[in-house]
Protein backbone atom coordinates (compact mmCIF):
# COMPACT_ATOMS: atom_id res chain seq x y z
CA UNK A 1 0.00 0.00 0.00
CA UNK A 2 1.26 3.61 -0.73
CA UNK A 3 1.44 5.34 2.24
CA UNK A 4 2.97 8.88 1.25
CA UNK A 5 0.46 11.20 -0.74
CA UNK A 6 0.92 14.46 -2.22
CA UNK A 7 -2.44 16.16 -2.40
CA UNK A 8 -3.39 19.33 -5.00
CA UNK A 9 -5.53 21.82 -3.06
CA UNK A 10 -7.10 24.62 -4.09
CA UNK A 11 -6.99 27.27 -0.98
CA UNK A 12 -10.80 27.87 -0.44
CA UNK A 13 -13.37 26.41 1.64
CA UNK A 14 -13.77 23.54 -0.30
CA UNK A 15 -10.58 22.41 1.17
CA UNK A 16 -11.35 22.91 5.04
CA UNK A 17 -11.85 19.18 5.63
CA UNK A 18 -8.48 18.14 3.85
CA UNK A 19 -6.90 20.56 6.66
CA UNK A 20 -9.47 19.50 9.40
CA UNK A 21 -7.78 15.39 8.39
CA UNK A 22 -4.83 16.59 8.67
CA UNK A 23 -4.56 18.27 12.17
CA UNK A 24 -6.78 15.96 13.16
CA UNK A 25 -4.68 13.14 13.12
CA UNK A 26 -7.48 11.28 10.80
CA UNK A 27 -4.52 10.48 7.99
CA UNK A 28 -2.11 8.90 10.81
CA UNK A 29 -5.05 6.72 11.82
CA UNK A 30 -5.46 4.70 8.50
CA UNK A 31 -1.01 4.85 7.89
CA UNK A 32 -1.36 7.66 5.36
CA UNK A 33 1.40 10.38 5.20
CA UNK A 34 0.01 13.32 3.61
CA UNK A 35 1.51 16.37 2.32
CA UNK A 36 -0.43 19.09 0.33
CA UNK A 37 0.34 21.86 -2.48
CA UNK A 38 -1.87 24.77 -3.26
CA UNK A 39 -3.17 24.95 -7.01
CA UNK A 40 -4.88 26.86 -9.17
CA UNK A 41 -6.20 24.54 -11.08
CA UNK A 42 -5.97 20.53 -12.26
CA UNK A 43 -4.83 21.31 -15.90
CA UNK A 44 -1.39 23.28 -13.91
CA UNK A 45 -0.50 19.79 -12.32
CA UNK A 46 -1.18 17.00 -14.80
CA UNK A 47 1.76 16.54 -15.56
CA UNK A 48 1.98 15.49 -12.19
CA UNK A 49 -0.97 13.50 -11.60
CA UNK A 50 -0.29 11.77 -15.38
CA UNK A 51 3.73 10.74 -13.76
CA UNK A 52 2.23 9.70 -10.01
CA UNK A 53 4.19 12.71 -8.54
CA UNK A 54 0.87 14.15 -6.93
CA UNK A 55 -1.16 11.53 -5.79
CA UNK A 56 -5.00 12.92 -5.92
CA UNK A 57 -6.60 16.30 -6.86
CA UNK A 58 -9.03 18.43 -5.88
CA UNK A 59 -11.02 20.18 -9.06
CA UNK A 60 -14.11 21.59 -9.98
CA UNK A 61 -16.30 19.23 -11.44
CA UNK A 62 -16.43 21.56 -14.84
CA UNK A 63 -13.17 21.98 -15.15
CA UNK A 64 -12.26 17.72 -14.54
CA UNK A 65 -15.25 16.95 -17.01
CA UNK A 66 -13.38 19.36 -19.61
CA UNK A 67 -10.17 17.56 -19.19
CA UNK A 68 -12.05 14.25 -19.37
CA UNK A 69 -13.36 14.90 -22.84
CA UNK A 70 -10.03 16.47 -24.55
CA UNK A 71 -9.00 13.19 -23.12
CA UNK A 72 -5.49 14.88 -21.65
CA UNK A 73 -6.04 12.09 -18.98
CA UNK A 74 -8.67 10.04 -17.22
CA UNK A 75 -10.00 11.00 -13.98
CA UNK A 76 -12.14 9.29 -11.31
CA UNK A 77 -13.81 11.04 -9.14
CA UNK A 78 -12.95 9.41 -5.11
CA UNK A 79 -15.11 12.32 -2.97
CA UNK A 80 -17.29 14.93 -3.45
CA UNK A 81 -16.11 18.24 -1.46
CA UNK A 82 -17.92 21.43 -2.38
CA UNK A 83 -21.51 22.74 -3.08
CA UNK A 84 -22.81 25.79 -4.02
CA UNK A 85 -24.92 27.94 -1.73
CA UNK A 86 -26.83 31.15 -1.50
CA UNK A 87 -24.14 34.45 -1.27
CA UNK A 88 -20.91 32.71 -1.89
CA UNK A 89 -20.55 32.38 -5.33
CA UNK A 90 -21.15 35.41 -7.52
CA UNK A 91 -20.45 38.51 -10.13
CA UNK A 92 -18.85 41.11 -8.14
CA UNK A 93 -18.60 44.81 -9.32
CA UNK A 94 -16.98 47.82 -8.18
CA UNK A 95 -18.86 50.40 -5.87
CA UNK A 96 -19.15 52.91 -8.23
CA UNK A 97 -19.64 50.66 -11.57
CA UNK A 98 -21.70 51.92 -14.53
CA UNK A 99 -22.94 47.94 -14.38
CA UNK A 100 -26.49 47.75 -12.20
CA UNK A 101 -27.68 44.85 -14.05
CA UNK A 102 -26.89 41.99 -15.70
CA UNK A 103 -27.84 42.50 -19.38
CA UNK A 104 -25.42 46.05 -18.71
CA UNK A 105 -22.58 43.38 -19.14
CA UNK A 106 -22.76 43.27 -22.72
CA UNK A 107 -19.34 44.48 -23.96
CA UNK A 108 -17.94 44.16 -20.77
CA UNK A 109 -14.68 42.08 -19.80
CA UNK A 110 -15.41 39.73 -16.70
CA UNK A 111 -12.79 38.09 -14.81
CA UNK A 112 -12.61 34.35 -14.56
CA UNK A 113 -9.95 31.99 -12.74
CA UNK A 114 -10.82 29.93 -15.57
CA UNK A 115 -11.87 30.50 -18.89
CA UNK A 116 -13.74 27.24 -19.22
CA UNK A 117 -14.84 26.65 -15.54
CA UNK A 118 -17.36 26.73 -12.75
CA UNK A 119 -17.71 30.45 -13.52
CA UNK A 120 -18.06 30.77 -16.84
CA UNK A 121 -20.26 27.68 -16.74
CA UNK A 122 -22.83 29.23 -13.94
CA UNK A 123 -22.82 32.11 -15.38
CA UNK A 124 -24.40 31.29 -18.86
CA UNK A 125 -27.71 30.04 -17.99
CA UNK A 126 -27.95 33.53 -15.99
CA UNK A 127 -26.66 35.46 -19.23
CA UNK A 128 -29.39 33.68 -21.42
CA UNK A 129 -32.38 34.44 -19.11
CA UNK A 130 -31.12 38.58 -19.09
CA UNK A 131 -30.83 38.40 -22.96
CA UNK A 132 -27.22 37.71 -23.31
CA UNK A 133 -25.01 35.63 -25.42
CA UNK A 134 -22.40 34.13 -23.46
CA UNK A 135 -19.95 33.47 -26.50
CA UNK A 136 -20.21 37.02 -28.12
CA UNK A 137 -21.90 39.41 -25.71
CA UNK A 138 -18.99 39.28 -22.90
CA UNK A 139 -15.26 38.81 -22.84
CA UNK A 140 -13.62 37.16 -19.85
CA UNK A 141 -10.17 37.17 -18.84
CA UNK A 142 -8.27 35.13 -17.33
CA UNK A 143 -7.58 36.01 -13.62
CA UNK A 144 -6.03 33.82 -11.03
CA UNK A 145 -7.77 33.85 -7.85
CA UNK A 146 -5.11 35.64 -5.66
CA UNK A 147 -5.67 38.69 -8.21
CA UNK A 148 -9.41 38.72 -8.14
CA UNK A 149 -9.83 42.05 -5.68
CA UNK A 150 -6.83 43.93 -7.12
CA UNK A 151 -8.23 43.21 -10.51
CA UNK A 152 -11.69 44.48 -10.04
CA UNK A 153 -9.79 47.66 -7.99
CA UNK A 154 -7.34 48.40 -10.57
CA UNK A 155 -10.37 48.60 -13.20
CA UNK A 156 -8.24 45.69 -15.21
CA UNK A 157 -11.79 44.26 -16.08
CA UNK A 158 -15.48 45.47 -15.55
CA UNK A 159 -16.78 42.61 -13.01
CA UNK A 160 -15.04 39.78 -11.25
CA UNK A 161 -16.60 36.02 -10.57
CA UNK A 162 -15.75 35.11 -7.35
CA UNK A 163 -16.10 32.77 -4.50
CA UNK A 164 -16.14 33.61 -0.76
CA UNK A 165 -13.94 34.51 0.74
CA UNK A 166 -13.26 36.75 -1.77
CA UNK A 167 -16.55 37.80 -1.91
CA UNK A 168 -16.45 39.28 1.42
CA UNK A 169 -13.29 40.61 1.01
CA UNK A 170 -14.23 42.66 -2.10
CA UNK A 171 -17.17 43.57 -0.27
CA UNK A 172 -15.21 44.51 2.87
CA UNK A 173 -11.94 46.61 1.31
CA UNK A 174 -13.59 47.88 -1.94
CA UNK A 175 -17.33 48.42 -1.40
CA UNK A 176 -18.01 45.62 -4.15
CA UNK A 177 -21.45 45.01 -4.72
CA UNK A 178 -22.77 41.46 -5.92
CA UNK A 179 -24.38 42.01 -9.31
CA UNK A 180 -25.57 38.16 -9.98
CA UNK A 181 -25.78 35.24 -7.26
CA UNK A 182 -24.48 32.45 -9.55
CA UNK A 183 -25.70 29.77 -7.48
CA UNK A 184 -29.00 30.62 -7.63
CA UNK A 185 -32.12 29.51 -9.76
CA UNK A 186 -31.10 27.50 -12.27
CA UNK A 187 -27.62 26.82 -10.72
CA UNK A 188 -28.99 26.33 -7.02
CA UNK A 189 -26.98 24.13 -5.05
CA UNK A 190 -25.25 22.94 -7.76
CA UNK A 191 -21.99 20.43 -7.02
CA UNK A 192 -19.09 22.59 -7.08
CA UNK A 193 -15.60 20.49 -6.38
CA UNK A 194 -14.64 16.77 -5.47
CA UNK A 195 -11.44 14.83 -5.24
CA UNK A 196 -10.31 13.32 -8.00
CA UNK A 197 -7.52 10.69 -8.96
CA UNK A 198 -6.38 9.24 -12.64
CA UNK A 199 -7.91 6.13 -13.87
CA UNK A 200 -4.41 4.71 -13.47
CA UNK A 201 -3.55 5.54 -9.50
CA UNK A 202 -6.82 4.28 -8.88
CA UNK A 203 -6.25 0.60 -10.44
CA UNK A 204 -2.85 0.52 -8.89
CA UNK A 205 -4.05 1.83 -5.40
CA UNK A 206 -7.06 0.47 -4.13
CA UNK A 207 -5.97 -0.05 -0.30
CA UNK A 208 -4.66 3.74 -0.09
CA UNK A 209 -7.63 4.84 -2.04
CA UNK A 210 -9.85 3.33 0.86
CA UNK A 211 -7.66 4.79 3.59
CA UNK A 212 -7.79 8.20 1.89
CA UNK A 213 -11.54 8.08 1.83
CA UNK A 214 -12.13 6.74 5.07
CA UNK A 215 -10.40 9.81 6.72
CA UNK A 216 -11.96 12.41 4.50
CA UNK A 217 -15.79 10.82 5.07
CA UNK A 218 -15.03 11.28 8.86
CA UNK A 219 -13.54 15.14 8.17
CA UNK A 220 -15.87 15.96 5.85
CA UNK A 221 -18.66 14.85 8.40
CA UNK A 222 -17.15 17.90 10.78
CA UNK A 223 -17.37 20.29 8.33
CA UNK A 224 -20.98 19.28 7.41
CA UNK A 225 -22.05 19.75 10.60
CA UNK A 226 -19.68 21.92 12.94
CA UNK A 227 -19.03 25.58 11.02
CA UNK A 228 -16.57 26.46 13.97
CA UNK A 229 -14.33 23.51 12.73
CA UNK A 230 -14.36 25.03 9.31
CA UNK A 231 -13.70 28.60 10.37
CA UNK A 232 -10.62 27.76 12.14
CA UNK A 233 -8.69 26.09 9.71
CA UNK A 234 -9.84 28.53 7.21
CA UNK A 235 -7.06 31.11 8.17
CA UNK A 236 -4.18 28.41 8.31
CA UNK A 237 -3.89 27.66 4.56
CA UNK A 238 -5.24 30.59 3.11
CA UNK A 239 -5.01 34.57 3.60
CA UNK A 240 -8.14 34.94 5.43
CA UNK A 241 -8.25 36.58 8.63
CA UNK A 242 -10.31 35.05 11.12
CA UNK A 243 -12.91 37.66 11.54
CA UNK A 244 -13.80 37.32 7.74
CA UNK A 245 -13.54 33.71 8.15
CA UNK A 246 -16.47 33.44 11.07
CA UNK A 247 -18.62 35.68 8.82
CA UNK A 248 -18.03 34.26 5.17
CA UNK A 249 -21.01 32.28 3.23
CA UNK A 250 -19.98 28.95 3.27
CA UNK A 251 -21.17 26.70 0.77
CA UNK A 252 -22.59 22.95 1.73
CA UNK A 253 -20.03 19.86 2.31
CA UNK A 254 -21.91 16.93 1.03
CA UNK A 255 -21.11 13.57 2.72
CA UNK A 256 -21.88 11.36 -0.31
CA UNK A 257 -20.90 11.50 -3.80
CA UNK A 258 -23.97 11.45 -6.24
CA UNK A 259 -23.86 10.77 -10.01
CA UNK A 260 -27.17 12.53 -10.31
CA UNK A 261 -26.00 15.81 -8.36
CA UNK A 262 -22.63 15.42 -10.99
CA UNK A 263 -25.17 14.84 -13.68
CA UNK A 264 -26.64 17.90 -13.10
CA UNK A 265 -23.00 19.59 -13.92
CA UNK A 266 -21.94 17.92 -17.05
CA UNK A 267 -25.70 18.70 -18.25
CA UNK A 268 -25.40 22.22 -17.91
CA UNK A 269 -22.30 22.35 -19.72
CA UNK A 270 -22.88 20.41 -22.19
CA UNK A 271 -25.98 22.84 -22.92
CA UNK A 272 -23.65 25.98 -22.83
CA UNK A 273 -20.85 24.24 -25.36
CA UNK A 274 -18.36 23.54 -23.28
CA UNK A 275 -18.54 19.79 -23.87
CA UNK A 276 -19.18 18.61 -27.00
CA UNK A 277 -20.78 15.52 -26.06
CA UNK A 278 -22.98 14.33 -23.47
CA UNK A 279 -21.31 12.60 -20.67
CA UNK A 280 -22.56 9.93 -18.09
CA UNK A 281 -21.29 11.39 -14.62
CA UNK A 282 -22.11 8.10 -13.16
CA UNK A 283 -18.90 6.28 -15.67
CA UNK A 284 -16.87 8.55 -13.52
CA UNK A 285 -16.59 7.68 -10.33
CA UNK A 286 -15.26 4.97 -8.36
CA UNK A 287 -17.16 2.44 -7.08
CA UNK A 288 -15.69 -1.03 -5.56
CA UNK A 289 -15.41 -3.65 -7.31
């Protein structure tokens, strides 16, 4: 059994019970040594994942389902860690922007951490009910996370999509207002991130697989149900202070991993173009056996 792991992390909430494992001690318990990195995004560290140097990866579901189908590599999907929730996923826009409603983003450059990504994908359905065309009527720009507020500040693009804690933080140091809630109507409560591994490390490590899963169900139980838990760690892998941390909007940890929730995901995107075919979520993740 492999017992050392390096973990990709992406340093939001969606990673509070990897850190909650860890301190806990819940990694020790099943002979797992586990070291993490903070990422970006999957497609920086494939190269990685594809040579067994980092072990498992944390991604949003669009942005593994787009990787899937250029067929760069094969994923799996081990854990669901992320869902969306009222407040904490949005289009944020300066205190003094010309933009008051959605269809006033036509022209406009929006910020994404990801061109073709959770954003972008929540985003569209939104666009199409205000009279928008997603493809021609906006232009987003790439913008990595830790340049989201200074972005929106500088006036480098008209509106930013963010995720809390950013939201609050724009909200907090720049007056931001939230133009569009994208996890709301047609994108409420929609799956946001889950652990993934390749195809490959998943054949080859069944016994660490369980181990890794084992800890994270019990983690990801205390993050379901204890926000204090959650709000601790928060500040100890990424730049949030603590006071924003006890106020963000957190979004939901879900304590199983559903093909239909998934389903919902590579629907949606296949709808707005960004897969070319339609995929069957459930083909994707692991199941024993």
């Amino acid at each position: 059994m492999k017992t050392d792991l390096l973990i990709g992390q992406y340093p939001g909430a969606d990673s509070a019970p990897l850190f909650i494992a860890m301190e806990r001690g819940f990694f020790k318990e099943e002979g797992l040594n586990v070291r993490q990195e903070p990422i970006q995004a999957p497609q920086q560290v494939l190269g990685k994942l594809s040579n067994g140097t980092m072990d498992i990866v944390l991604g949003s579901y669009a942005t593994i389902l787009t990787i899937q189908e250029a067929g760069t590599e094969k994923f799996t999907y081990i854990a669901d860690a992320y869902q969306g929730a009222t407040g904490a996923f949005g289009v944020m826009v300066r205190k003094d922007s010309p933009v008051k409603q959605v269809s006033d983003l036509k022209g406009k450059k929006i910020g994404v951490n990801a061109l073709a990504g959770l954003g972008t994908l929540t985003m569209s359905p939104h666009f199409k009910l205000a009279g928008l065309d997603p493809k021609t009527d906006v232009k987003y720009v790439e913008v990595p996370t830790t340049n989201w507020l200074s972005a929106l500040d500088k006036g480098d693009v008209d509106a930013v999509w963010m995720t809390d804690p950013y939201v609050s933080q724009a909200r907090k140091q720049l007056g931001a207002t939230m133009l569009l809630d994208t996890m709301s109507g047609p994108t409420e409560g929609l799956p946001i991130t889950g652990w993934a591994a390749t195809e490959k490390w998943v054949r080859q490590n069944p016994k660490t697989l369980a181990a890794f899963q084992r800890a994270m169900a019990k983690a990801q139980k205390i993050a379901a149900t204890d926000r204090s838990a959650v709000t601790k760690v928060l500040p100890t892998y990424t730049k949030i202070p603590a006071e924003t941390a006890a106020t963000i909007n957190l979004g939901a940890y879900p304590t199983s991993l559903s093909a239909q929730r998934i389903q919902r995901v590579a629907d949606l995107m296949y709808e707005a173009g960004m897969l070319k075919q339609k995929v069957n979520a459930a083909s994707m993740i692991y199941s024993q056996g």
